[in-house]
PDB file of N, CA and C in Angstrom:
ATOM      1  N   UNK A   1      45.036  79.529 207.569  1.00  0.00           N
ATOM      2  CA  UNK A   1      44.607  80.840 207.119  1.00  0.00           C
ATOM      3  C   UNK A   1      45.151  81.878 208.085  1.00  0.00           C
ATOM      4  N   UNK A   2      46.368  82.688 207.594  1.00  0.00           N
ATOM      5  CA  UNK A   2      46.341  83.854 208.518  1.00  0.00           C
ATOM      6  C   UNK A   2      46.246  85.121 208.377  1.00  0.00           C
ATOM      7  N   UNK A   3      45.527  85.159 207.371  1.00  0.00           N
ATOM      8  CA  UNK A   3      44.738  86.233 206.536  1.00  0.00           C
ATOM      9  C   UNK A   3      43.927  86.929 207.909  1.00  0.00           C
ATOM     10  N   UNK A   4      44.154  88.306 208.560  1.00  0.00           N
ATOM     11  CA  UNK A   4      42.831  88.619 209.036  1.00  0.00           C
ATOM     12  C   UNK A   4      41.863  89.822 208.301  1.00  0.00           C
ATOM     13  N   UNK A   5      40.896  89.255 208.203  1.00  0.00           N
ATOM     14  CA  UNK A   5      40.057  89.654 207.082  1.00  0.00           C
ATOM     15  C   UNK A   5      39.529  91.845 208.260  1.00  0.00           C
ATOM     16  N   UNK A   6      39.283  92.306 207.518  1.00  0.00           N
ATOM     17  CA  UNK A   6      39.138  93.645 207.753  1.00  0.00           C
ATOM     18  C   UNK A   6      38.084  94.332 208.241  1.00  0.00           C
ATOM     19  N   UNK A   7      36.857  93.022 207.578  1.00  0.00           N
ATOM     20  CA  UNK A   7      35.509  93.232 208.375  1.00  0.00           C
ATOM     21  C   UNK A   7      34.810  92.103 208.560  1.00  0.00           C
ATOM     22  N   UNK A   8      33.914  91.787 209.521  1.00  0.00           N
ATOM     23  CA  UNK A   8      33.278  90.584 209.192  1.00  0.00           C
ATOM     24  C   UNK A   8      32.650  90.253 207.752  1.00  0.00           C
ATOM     25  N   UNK A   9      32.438  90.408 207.011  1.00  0.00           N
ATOM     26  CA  UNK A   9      31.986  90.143 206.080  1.00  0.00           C
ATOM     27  C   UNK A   9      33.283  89.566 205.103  1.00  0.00           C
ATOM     28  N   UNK A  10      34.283  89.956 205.542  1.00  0.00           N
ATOM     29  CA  UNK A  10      35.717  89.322 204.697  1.00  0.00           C
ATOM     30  C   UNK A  10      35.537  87.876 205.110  1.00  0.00           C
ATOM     31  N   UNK A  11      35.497  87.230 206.033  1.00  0.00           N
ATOM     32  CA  UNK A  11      35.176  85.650 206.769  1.00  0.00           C
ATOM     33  C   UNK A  11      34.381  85.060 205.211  1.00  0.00           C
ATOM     34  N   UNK A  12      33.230  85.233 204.768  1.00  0.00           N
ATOM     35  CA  UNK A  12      33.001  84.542 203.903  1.00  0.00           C
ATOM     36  C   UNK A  12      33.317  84.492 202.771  1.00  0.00           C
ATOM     37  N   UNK A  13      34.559  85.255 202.303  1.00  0.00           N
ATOM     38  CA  UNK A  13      35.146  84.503 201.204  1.00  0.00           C
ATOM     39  C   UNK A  13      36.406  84.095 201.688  1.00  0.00           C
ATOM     40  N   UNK A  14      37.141  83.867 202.812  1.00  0.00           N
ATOM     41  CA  UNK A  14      38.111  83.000 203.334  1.00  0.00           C
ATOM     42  C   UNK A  14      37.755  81.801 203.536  1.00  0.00           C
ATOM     43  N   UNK A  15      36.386  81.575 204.211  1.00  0.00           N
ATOM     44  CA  UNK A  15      35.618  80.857 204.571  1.00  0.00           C
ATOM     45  C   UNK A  15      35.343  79.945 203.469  1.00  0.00           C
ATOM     46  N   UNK A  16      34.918  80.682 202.229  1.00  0.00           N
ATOM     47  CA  UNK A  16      34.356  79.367 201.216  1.00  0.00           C
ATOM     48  C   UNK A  16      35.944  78.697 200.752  1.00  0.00           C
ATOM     49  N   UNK A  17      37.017  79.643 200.454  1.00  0.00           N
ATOM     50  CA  UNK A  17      38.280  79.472 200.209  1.00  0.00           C
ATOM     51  C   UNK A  17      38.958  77.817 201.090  1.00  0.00           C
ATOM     52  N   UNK A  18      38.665  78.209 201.948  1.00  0.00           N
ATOM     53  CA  UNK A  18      39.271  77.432 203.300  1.00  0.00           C
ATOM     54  C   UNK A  18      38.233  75.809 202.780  1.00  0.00           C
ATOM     55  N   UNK A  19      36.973  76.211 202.628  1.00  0.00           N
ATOM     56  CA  UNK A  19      36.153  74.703 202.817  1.00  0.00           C
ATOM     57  C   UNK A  19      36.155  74.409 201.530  1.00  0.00           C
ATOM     58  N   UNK A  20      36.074  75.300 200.450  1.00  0.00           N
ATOM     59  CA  UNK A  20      36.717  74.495 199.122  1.00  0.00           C
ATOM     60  C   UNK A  20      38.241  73.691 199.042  1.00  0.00           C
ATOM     61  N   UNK A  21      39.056  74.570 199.381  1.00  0.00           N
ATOM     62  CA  UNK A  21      40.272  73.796 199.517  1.00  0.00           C
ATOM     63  C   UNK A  21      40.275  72.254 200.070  1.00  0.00           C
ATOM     64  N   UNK A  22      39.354  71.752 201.337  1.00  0.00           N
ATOM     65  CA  UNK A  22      38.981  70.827 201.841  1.00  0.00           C
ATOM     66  C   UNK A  22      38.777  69.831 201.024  1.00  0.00           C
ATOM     67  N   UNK A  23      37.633  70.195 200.027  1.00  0.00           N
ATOM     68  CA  UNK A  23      37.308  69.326 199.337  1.00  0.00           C
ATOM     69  C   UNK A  23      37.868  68.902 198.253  1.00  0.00           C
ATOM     70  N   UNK A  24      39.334  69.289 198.079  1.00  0.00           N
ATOM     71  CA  UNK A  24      40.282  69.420 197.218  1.00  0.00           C
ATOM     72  C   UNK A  24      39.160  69.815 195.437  1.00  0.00           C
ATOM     73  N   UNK A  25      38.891  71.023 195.676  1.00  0.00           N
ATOM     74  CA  UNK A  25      37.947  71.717 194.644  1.00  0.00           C
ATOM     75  C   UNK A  25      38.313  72.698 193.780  1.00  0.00           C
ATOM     76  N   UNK A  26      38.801  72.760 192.970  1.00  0.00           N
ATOM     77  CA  UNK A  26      38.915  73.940 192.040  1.00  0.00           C
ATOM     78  C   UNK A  26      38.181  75.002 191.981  1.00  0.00           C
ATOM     79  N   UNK A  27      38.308  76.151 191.822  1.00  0.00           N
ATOM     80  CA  UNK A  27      37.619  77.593 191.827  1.00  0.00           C
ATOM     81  C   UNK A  27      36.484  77.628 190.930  1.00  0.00           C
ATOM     82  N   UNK A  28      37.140  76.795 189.637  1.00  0.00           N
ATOM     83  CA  UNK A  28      36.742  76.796 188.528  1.00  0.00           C
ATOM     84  C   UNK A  28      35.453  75.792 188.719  1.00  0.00           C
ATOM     85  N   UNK A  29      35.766  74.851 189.421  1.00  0.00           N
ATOM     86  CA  UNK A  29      34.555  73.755 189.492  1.00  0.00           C
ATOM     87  C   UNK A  29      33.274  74.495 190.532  1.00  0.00           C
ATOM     88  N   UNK A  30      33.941  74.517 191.430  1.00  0.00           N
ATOM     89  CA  UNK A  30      33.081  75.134 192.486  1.00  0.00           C
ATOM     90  C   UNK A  30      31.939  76.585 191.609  1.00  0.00           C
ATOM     91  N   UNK A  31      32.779  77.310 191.146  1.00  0.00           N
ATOM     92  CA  UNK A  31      32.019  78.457 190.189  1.00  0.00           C
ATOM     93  C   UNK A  31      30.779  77.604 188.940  1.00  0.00           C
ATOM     94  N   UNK A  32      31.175  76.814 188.505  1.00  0.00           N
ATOM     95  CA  UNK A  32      30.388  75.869 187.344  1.00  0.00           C
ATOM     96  C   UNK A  32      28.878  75.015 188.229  1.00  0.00           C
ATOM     97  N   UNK A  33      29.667  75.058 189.831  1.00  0.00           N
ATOM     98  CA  UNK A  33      28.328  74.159 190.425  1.00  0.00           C
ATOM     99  C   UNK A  33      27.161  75.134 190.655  1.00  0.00           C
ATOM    100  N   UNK A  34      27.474  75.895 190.645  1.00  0.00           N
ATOM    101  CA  UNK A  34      26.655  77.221 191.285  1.00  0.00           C
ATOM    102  C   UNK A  34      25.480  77.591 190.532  1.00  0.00           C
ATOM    103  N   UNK A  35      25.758  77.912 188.874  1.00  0.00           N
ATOM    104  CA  UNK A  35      26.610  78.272 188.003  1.00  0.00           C
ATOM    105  C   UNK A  35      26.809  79.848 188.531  1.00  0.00           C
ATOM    106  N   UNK A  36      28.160  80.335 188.732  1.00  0.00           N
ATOM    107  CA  UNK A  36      28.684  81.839 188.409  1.00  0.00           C
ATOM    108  C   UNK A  36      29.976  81.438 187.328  1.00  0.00           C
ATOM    109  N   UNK A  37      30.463  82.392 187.175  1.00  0.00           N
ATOM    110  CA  UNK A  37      31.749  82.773 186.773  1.00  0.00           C
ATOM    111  C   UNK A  37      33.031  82.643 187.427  1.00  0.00           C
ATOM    112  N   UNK A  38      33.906  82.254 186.650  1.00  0.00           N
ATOM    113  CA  UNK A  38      35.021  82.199 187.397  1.00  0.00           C
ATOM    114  C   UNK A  38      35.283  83.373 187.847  1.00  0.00           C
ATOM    115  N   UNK A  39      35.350  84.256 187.425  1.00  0.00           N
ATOM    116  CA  UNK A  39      36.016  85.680 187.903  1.00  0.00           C
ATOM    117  C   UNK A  39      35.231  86.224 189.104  1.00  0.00           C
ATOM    118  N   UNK A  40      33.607  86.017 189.173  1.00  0.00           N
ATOM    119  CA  UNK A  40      32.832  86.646 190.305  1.00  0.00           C
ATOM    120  C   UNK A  40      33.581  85.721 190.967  1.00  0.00           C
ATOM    121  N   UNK A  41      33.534  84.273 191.112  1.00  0.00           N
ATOM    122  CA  UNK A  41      33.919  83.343 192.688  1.00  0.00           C
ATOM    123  C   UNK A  41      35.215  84.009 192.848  1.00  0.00           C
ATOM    124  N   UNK A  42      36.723  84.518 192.153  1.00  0.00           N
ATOM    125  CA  UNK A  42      37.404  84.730 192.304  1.00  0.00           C
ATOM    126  C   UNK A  42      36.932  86.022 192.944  1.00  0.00           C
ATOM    127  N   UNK A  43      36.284  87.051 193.084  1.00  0.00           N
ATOM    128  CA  UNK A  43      35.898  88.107 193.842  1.00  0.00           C
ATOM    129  C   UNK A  43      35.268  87.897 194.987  1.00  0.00           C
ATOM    130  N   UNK A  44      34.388  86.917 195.022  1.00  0.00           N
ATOM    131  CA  UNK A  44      33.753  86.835 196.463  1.00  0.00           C
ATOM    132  C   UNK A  44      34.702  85.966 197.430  1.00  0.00           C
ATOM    133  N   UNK A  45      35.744  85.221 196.807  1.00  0.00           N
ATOM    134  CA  UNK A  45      36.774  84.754 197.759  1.00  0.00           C
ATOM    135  C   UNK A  45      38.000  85.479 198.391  1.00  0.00           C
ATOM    136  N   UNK A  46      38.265  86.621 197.459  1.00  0.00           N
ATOM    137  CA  UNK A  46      38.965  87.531 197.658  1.00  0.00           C
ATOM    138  C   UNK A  46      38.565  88.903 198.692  1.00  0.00           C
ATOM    139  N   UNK A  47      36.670  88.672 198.987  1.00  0.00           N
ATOM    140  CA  UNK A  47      36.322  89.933 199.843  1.00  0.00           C
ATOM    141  C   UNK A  47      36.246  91.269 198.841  1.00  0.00           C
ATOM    142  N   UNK A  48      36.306  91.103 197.523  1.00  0.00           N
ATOM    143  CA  UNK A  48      36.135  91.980 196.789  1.00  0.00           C
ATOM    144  C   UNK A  48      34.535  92.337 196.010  1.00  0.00           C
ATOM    145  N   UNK A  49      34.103  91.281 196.292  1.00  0.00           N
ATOM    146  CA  UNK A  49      32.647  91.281 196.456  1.00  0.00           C
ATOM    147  C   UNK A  49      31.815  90.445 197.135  1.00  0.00           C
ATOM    148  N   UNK A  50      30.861  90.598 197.779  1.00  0.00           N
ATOM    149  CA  UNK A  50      30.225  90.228 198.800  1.00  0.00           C
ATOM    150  C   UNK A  50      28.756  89.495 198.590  1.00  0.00           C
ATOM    151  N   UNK A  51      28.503  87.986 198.120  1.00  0.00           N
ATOM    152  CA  UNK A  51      27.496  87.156 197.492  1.00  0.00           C
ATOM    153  C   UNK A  51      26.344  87.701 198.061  1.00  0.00           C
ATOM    154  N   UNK A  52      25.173  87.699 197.012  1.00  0.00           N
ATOM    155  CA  UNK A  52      23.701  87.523 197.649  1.00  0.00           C
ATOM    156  C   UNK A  52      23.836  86.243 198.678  1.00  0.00           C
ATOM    157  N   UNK A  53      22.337  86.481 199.559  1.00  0.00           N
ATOM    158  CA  UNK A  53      21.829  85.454 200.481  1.00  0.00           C
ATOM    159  C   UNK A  53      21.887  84.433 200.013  1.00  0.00           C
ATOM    160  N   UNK A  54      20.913  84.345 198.600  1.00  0.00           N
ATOM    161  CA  UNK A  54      20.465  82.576 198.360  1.00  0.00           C
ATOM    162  C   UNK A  54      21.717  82.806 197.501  1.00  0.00           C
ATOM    163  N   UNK A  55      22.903  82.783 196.870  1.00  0.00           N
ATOM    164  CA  UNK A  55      24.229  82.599 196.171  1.00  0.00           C
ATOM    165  C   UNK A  55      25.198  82.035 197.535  1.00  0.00           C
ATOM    166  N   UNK A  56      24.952  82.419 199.206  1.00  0.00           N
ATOM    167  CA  UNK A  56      25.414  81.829 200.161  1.00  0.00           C
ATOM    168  C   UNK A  56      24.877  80.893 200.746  1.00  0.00           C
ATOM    169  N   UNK A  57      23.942  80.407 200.397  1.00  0.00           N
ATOM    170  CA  UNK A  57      23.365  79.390 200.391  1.00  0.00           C
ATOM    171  C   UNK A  57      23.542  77.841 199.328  1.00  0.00           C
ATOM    172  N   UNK A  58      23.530  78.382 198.164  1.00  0.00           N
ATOM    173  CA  UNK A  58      24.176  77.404 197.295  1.00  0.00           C
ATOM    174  C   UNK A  58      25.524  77.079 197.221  1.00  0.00           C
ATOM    175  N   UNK A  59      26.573  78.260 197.979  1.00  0.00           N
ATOM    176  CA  UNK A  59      27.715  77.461 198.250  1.00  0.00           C
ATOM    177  C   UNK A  59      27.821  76.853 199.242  1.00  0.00           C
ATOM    178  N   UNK A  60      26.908  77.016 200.119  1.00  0.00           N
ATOM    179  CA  UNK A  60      27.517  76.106 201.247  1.00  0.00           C
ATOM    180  C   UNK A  60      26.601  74.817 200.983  1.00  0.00           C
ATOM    181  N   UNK A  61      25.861  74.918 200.094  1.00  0.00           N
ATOM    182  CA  UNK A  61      25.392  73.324 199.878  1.00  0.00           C
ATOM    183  C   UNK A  61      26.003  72.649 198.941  1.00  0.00           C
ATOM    184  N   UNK A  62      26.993  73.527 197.937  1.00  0.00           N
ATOM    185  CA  UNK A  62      27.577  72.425 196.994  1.00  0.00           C
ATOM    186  C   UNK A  62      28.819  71.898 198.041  1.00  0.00           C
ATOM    187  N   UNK A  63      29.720  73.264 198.713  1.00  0.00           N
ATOM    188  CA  UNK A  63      30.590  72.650 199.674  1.00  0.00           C
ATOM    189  C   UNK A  63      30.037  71.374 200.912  1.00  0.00           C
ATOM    190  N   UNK A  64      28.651  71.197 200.868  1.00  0.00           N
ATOM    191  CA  UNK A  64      28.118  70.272 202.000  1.00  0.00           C
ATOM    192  C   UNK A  64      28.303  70.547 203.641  1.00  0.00           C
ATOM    193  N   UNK A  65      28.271  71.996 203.394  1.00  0.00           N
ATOM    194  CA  UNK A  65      28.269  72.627 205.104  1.00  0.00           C
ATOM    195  C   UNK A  65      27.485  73.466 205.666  1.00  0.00           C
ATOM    196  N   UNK A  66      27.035  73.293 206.822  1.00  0.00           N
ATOM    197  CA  UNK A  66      26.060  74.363 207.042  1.00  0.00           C
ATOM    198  C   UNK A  66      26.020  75.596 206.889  1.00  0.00           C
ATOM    199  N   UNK A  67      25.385  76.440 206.448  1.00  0.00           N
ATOM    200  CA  UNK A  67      25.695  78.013 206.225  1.00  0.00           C
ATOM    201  C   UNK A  67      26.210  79.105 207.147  1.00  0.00           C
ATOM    202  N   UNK A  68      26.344  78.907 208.466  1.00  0.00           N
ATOM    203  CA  UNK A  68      26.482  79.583 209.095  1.00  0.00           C
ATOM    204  C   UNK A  68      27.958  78.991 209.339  1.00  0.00           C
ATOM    205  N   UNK A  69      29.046  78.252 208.799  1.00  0.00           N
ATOM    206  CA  UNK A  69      30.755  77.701 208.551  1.00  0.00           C
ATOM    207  C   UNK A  69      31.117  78.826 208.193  1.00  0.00           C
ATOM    208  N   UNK A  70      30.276  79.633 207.084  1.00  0.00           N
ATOM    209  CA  UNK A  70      30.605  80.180 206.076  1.00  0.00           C
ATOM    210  C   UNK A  70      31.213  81.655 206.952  1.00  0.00           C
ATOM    211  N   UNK A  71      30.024  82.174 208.322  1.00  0.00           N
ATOM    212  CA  UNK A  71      30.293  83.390 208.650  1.00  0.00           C
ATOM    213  C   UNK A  71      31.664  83.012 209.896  1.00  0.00           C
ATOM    214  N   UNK A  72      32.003  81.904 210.095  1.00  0.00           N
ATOM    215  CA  UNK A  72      32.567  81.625 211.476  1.00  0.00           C
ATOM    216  C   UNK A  72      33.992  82.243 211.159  1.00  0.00           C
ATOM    217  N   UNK A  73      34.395  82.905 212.371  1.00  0.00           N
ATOM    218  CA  UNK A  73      35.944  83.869 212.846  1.00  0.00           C
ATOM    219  C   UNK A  73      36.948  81.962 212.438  1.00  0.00           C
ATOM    220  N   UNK A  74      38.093  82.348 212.313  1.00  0.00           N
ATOM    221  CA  UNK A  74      38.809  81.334 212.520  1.00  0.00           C
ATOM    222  C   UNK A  74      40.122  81.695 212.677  1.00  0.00           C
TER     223      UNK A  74
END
């Protein structure tokens, strides 16, 4: 990732980007576990919109990581 994001709050949609990719996960799947939309996950990964609390919470439990991966600099 050498994206540097613009504010802290950009980190968590690089962040879910980065640990979905991991899990070799589709956008599309990852959005269906949640349930959102494809197009919102495509916004909150992009930093174009910025998830509720418990919506950052359910991704980092379908990704299987602790929530606080989600805010980490990298």
């Amino acid at each position: 990732m050498n994206e540097k994001p613009q504010n802290d709050m950009n980190w968590i949609g690089l962040n879910i980007t980065y640990y979905r990719r991991n899990k070799k996960m589709k956008q599309k799947e990852l959005a269906e576990a949640i349930p959102i939309s494809k197009s919102y996950m495509s916004e909150i990964e992009t930093s174009k919109s910025i998830p509720a609390v418990d919506l950052i919470f359910k991704i980092a439990d379908v990704l299987e990581i602790p929530v606080y991966k989600l805010f980490e600099e990298r």
